[in-house]
ModelCIF file with pLDDT and N, C-alpha, C, O atoms, coordinates in Angstrom:
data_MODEL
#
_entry.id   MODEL 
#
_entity.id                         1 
_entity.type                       polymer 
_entity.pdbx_number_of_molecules   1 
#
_entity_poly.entity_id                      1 
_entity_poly.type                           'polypeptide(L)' 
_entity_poly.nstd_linkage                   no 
_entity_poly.nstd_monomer                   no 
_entity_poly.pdbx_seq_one_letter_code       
;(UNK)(UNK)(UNK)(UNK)(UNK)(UNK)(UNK)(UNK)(UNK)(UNK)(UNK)(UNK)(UNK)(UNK)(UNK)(UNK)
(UNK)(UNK)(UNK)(UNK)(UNK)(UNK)(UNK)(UNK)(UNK)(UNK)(UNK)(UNK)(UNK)(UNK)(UNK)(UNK)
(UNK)(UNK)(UNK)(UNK)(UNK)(UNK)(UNK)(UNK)
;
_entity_poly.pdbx_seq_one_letter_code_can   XXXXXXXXXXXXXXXXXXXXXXXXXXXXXXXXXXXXXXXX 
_entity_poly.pdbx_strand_id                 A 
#
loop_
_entity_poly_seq.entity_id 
_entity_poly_seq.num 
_entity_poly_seq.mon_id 
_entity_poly_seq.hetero 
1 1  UNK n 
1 2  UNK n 
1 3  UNK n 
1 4  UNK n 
1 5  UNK n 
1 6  UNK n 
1 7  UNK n 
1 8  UNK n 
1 9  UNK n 
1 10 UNK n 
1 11 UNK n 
1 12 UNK n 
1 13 UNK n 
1 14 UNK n 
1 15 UNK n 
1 16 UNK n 
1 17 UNK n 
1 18 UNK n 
1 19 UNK n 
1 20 UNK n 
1 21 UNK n 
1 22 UNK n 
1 23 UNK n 
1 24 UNK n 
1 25 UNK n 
1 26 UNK n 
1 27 UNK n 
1 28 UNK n 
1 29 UNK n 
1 30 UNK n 
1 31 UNK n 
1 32 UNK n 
1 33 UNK n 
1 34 UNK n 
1 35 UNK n 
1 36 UNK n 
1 37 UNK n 
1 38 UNK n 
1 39 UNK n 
1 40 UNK n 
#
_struct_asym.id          A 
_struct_asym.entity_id   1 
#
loop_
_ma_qa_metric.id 
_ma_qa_metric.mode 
_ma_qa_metric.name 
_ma_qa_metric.software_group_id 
_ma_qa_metric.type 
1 global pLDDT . pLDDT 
2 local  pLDDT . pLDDT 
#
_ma_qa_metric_global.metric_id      1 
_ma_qa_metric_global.metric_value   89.17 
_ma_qa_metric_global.model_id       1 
_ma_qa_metric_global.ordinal_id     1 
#
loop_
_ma_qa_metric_local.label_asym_id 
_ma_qa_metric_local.label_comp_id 
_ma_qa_metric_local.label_seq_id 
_ma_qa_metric_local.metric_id 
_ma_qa_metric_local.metric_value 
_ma_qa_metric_local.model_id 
_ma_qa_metric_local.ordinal_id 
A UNK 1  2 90.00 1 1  
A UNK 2  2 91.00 1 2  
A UNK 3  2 90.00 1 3  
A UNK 4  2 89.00 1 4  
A UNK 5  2 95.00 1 5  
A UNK 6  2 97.00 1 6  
A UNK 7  2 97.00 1 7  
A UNK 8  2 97.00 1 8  
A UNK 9  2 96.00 1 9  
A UNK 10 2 97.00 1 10 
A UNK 11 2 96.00 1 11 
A UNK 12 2 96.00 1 12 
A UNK 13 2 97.00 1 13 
A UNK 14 2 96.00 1 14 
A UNK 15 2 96.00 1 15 
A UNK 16 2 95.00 1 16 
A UNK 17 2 94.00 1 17 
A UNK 18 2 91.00 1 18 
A UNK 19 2 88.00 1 19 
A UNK 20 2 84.00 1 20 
A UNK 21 2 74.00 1 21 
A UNK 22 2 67.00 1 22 
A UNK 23 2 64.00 1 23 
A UNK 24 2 62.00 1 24 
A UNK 25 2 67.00 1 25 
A UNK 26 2 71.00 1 26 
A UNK 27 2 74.00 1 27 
A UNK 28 2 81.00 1 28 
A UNK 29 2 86.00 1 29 
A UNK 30 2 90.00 1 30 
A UNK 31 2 92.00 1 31 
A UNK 32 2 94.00 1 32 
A UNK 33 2 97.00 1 33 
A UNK 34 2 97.00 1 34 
A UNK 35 2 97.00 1 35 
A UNK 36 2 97.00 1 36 
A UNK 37 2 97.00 1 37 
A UNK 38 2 97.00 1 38 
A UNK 39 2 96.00 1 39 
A UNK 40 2 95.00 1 40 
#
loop_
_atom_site.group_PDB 
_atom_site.id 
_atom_site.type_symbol 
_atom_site.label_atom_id 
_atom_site.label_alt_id 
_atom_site.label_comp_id 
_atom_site.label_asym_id 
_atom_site.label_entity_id 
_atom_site.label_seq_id 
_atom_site.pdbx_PDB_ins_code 
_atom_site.Cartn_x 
_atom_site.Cartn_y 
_atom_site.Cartn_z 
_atom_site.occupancy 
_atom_site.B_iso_or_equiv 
_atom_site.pdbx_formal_charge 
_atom_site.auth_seq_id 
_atom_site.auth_comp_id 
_atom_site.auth_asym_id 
_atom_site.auth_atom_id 
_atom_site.pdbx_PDB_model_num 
ATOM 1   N N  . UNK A 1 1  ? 20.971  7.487  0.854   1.00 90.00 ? 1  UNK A N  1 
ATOM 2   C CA . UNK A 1 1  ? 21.620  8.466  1.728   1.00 90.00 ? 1  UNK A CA 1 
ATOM 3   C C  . UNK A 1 1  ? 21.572  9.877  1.181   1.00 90.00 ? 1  UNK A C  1 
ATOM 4   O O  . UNK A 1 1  ? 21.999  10.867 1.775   1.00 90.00 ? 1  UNK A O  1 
ATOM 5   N N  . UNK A 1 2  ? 20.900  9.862  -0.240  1.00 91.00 ? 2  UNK A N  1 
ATOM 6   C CA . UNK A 1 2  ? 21.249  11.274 -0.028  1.00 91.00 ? 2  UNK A CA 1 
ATOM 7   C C  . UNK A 1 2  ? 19.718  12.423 0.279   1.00 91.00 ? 2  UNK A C  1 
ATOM 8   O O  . UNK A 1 2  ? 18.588  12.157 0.687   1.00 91.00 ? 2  UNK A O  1 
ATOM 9   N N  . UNK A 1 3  ? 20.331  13.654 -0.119  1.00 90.00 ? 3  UNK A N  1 
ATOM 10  C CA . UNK A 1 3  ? 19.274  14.889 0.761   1.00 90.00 ? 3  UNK A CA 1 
ATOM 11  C C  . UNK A 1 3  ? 18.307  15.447 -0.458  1.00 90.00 ? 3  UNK A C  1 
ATOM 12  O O  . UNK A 1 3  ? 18.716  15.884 -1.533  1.00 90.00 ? 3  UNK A O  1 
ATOM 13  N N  . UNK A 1 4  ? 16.788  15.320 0.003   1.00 89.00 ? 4  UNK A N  1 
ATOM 14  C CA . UNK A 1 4  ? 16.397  14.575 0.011   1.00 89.00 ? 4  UNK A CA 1 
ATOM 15  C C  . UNK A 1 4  ? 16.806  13.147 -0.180  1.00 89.00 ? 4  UNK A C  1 
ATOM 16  O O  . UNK A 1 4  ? 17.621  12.621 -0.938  1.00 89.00 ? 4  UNK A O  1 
ATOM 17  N N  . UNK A 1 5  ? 16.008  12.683 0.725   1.00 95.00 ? 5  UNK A N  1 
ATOM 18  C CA . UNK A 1 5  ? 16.412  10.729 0.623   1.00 95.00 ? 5  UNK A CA 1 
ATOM 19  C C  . UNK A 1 5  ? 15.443  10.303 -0.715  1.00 95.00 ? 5  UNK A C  1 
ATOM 20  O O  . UNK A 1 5  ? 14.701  11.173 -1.172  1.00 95.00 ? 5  UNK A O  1 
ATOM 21  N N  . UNK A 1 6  ? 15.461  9.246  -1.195  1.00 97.00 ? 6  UNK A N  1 
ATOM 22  C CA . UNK A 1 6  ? 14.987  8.233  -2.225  1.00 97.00 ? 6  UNK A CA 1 
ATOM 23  C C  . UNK A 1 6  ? 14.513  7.398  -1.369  1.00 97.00 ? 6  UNK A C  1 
ATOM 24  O O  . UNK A 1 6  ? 15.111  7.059  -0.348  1.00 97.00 ? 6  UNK A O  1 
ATOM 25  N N  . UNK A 1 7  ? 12.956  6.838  -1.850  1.00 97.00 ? 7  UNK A N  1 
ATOM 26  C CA . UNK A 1 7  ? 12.860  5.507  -1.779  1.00 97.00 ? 7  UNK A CA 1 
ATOM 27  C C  . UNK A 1 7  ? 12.705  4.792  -2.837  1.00 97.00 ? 7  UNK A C  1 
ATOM 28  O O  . UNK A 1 7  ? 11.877  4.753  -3.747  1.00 97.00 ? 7  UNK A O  1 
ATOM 29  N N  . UNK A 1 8  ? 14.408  3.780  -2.344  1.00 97.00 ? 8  UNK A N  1 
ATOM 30  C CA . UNK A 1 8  ? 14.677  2.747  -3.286  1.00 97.00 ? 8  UNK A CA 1 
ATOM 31  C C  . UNK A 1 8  ? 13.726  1.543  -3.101  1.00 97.00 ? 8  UNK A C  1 
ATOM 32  O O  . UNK A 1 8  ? 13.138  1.343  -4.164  1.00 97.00 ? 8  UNK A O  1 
ATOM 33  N N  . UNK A 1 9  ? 13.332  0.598  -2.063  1.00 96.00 ? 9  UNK A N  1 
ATOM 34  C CA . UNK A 1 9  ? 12.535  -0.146 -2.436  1.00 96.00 ? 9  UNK A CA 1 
ATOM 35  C C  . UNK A 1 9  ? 11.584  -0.394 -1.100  1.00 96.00 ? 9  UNK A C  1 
ATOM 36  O O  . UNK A 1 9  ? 12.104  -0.226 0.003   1.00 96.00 ? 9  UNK A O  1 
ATOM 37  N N  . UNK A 1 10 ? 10.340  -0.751 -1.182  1.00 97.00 ? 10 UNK A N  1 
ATOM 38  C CA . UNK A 1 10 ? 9.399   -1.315 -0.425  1.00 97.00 ? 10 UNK A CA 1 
ATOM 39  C C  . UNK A 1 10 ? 9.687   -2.800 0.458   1.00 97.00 ? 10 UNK A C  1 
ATOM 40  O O  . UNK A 1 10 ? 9.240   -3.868 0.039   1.00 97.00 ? 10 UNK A O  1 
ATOM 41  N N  . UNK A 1 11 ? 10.485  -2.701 1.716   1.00 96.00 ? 11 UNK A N  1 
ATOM 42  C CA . UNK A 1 11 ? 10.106  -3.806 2.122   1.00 96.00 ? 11 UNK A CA 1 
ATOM 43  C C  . UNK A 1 11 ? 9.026   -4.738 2.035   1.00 96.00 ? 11 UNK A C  1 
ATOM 44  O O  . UNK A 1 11 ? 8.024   -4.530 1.352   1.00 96.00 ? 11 UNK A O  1 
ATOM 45  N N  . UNK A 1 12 ? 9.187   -5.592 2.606   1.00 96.00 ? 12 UNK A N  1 
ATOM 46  C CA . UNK A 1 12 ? 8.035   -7.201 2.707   1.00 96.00 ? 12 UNK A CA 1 
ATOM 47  C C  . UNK A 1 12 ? 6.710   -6.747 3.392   1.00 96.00 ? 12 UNK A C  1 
ATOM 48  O O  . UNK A 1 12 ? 6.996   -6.315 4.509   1.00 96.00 ? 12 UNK A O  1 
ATOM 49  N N  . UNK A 1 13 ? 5.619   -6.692 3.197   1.00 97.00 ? 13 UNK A N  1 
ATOM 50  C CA . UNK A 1 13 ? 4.471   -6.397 3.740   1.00 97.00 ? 13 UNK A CA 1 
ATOM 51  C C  . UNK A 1 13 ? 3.848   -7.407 4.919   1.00 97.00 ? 13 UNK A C  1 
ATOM 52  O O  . UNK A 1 13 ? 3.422   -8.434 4.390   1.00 97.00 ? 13 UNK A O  1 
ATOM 53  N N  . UNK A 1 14 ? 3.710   -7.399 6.088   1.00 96.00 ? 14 UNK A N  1 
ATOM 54  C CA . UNK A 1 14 ? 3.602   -8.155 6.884   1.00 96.00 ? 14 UNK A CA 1 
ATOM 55  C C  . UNK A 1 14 ? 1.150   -8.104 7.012   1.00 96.00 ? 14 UNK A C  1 
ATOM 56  O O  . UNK A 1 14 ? 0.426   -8.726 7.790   1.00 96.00 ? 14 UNK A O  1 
ATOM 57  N N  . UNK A 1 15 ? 0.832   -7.295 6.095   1.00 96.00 ? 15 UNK A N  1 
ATOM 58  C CA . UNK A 1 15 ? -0.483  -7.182 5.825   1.00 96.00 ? 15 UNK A CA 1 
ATOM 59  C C  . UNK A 1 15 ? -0.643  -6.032 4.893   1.00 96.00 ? 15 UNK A C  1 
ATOM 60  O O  . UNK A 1 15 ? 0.005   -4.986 4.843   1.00 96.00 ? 15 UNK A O  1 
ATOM 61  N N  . UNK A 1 16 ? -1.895  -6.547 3.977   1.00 95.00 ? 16 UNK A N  1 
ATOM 62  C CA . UNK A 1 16 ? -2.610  -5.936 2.965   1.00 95.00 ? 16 UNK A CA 1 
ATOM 63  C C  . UNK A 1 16 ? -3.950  -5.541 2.667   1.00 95.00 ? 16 UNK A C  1 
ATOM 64  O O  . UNK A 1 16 ? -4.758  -6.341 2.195   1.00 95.00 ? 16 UNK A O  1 
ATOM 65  N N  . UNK A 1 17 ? -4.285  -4.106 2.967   1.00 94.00 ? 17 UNK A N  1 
ATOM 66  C CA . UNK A 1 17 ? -5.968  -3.932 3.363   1.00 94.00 ? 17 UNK A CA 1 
ATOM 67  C C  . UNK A 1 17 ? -5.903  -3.352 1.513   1.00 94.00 ? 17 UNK A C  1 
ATOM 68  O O  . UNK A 1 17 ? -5.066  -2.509 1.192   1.00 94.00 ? 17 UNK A O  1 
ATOM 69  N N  . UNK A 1 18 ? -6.641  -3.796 0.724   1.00 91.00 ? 18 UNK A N  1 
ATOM 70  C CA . UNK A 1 18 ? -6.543  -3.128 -1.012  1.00 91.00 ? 18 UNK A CA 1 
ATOM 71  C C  . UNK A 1 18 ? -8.721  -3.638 -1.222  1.00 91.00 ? 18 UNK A C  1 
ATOM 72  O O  . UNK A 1 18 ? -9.418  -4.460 -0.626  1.00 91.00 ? 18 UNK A O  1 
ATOM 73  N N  . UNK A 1 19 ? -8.998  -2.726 -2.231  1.00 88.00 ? 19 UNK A N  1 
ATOM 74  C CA . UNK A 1 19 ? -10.015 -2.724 -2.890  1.00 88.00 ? 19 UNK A CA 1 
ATOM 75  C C  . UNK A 1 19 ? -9.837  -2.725 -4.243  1.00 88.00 ? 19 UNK A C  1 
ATOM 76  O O  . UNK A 1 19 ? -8.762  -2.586 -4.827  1.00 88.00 ? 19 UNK A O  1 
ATOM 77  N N  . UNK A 1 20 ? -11.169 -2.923 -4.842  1.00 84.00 ? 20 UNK A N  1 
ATOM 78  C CA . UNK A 1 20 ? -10.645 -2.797 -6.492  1.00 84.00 ? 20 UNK A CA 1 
ATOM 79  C C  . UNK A 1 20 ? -11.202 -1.167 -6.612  1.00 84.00 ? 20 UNK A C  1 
ATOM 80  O O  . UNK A 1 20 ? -12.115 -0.619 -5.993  1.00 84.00 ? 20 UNK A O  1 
ATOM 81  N N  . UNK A 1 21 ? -10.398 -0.696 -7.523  1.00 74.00 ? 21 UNK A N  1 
ATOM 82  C CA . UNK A 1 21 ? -9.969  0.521  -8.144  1.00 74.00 ? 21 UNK A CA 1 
ATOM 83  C C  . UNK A 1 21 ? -12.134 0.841  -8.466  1.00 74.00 ? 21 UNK A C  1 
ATOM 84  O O  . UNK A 1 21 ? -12.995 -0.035 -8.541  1.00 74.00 ? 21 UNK A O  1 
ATOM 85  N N  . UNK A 1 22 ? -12.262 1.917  -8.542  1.00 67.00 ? 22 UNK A N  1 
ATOM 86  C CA . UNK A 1 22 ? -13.841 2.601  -8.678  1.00 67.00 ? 22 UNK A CA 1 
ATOM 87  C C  . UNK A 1 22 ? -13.028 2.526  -10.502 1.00 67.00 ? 22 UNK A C  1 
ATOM 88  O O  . UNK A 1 22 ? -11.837 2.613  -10.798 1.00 67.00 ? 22 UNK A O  1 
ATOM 89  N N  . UNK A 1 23 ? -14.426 2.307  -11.547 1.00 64.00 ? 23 UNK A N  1 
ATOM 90  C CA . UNK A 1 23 ? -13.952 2.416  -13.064 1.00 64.00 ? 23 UNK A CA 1 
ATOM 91  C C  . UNK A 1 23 ? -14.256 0.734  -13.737 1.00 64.00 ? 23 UNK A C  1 
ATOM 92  O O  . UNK A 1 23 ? -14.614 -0.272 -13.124 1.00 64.00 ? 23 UNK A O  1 
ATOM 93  N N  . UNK A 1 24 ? -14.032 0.866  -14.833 1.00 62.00 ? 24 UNK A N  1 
ATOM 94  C CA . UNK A 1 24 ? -14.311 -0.210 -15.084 1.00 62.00 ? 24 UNK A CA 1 
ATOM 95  C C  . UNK A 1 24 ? -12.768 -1.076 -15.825 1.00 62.00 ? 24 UNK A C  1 
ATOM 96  O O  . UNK A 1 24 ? -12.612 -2.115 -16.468 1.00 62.00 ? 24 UNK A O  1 
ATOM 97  N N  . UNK A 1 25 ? -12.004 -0.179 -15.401 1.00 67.00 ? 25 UNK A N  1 
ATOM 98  C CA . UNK A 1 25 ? -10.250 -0.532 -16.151 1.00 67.00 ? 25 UNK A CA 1 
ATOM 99  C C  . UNK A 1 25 ? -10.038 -1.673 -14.400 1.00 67.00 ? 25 UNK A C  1 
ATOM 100 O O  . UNK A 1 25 ? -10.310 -1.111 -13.339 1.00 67.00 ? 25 UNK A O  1 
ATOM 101 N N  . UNK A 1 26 ? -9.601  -3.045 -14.380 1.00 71.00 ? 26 UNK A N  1 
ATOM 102 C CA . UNK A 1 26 ? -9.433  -3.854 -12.890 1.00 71.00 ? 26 UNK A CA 1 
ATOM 103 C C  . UNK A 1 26 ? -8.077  -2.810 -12.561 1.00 71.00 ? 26 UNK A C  1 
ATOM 104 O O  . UNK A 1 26 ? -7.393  -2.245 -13.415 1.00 71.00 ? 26 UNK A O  1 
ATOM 105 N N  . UNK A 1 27 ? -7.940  -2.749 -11.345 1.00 74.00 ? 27 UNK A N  1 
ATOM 106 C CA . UNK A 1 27 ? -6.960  -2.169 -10.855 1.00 74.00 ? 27 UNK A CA 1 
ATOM 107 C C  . UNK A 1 27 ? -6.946  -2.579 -9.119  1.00 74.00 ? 27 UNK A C  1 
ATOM 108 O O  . UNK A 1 27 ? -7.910  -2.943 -8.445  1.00 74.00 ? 27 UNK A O  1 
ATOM 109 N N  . UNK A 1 28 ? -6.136  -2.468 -8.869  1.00 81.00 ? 28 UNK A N  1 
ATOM 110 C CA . UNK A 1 28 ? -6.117  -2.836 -7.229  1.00 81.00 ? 28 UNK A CA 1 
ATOM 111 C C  . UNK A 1 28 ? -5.711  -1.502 -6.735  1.00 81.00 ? 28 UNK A C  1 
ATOM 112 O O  . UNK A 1 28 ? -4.931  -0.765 -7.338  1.00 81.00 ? 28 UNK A O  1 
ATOM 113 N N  . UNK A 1 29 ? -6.338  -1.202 -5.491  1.00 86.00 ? 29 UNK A N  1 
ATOM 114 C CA . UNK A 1 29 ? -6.182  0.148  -4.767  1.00 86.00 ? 29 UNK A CA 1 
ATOM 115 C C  . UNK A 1 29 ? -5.533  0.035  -2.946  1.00 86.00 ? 29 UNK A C  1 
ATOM 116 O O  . UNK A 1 29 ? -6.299  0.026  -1.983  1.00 86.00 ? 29 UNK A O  1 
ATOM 117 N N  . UNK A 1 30 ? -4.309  -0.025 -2.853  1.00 90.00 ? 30 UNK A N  1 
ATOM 118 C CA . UNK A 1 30 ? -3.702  -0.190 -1.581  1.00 90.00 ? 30 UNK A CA 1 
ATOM 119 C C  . UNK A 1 30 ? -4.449  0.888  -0.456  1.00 90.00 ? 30 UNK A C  1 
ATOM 120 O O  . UNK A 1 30 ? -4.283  2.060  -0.793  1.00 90.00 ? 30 UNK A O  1 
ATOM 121 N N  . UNK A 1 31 ? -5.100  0.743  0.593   1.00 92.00 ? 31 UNK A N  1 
ATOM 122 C CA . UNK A 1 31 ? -5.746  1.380  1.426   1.00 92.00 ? 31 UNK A CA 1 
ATOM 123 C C  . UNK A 1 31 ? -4.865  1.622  2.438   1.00 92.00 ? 31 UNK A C  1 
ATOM 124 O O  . UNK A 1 31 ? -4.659  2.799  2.734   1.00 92.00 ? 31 UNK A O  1 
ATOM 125 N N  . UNK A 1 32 ? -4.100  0.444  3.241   1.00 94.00 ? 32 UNK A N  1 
ATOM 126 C CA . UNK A 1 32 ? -3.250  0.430  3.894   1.00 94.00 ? 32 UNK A CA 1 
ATOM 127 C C  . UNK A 1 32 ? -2.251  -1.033 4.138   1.00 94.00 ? 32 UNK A C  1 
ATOM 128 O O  . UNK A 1 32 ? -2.483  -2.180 3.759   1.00 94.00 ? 32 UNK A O  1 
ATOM 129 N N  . UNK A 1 33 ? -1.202  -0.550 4.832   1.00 97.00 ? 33 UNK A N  1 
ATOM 130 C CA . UNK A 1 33 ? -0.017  -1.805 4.884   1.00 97.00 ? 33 UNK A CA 1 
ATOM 131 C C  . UNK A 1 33 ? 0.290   -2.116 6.307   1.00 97.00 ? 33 UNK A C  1 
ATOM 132 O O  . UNK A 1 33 ? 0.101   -1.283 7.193   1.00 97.00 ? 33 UNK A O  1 
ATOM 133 N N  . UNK A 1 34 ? 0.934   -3.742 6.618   1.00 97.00 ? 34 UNK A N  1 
ATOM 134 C CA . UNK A 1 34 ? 1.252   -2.931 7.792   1.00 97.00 ? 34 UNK A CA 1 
ATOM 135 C C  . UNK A 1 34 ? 0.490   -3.217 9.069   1.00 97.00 ? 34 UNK A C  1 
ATOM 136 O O  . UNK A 1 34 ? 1.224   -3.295 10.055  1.00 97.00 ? 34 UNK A O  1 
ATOM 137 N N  . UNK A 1 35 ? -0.799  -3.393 9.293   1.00 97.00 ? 35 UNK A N  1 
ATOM 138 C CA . UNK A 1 35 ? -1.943  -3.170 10.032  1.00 97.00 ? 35 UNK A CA 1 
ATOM 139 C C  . UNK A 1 35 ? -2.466  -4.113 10.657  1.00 97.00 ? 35 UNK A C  1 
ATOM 140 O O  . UNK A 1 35 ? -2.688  -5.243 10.223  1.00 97.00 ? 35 UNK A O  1 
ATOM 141 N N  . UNK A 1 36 ? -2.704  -3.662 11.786  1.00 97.00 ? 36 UNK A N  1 
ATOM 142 C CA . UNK A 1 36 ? -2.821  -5.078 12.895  1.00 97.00 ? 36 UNK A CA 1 
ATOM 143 C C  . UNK A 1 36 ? -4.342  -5.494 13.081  1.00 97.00 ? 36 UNK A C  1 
ATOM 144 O O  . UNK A 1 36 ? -4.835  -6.617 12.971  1.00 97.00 ? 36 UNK A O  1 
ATOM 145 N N  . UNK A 1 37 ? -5.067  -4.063 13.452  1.00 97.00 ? 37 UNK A N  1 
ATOM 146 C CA . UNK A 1 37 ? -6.725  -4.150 13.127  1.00 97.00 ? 37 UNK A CA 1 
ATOM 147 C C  . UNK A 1 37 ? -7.064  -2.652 11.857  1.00 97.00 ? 37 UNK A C  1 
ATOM 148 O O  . UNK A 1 37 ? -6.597  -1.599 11.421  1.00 97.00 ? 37 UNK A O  1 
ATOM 149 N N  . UNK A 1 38 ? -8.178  -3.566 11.776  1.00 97.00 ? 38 UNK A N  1 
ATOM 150 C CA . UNK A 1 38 ? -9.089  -2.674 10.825  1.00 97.00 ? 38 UNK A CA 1 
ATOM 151 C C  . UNK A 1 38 ? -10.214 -2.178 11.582  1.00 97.00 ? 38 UNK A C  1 
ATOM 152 O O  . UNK A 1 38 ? -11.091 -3.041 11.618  1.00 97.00 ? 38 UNK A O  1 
ATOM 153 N N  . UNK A 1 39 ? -10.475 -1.313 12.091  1.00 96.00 ? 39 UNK A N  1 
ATOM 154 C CA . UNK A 1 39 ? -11.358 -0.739 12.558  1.00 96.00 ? 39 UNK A CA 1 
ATOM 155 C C  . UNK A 1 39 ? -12.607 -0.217 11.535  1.00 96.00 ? 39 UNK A C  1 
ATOM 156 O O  . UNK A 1 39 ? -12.548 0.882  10.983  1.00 96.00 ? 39 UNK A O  1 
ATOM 157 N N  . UNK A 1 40 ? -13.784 -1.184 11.352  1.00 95.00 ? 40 UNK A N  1 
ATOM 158 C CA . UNK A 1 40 ? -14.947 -0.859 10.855  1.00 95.00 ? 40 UNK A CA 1 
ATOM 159 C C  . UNK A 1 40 ? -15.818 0.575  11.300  1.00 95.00 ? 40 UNK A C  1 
ATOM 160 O O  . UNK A 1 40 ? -16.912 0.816  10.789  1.00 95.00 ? 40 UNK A O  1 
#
């Protein structure tokens, strides 16, 4: 509640579009959440 607000936490993800990170350290890279289509 307060001004600026905080975000305290990330709800439940109902979908997960992620790639692996460019580099050679593995990392996962969130693209988008959320998402009904992926448009190629």
């Amino acid at each position: 509640t307060s001004e600026p607000p905080v975000i305290v936490r990330i709800l439940p993800r109902r979908s997960t579009l992620t790639r692996a990170a460019a580099g050679e350290r593995y990392a996962r890279q969130l693209i988008a959440t959320n998402i009904d289509y992926v448009l190629v």
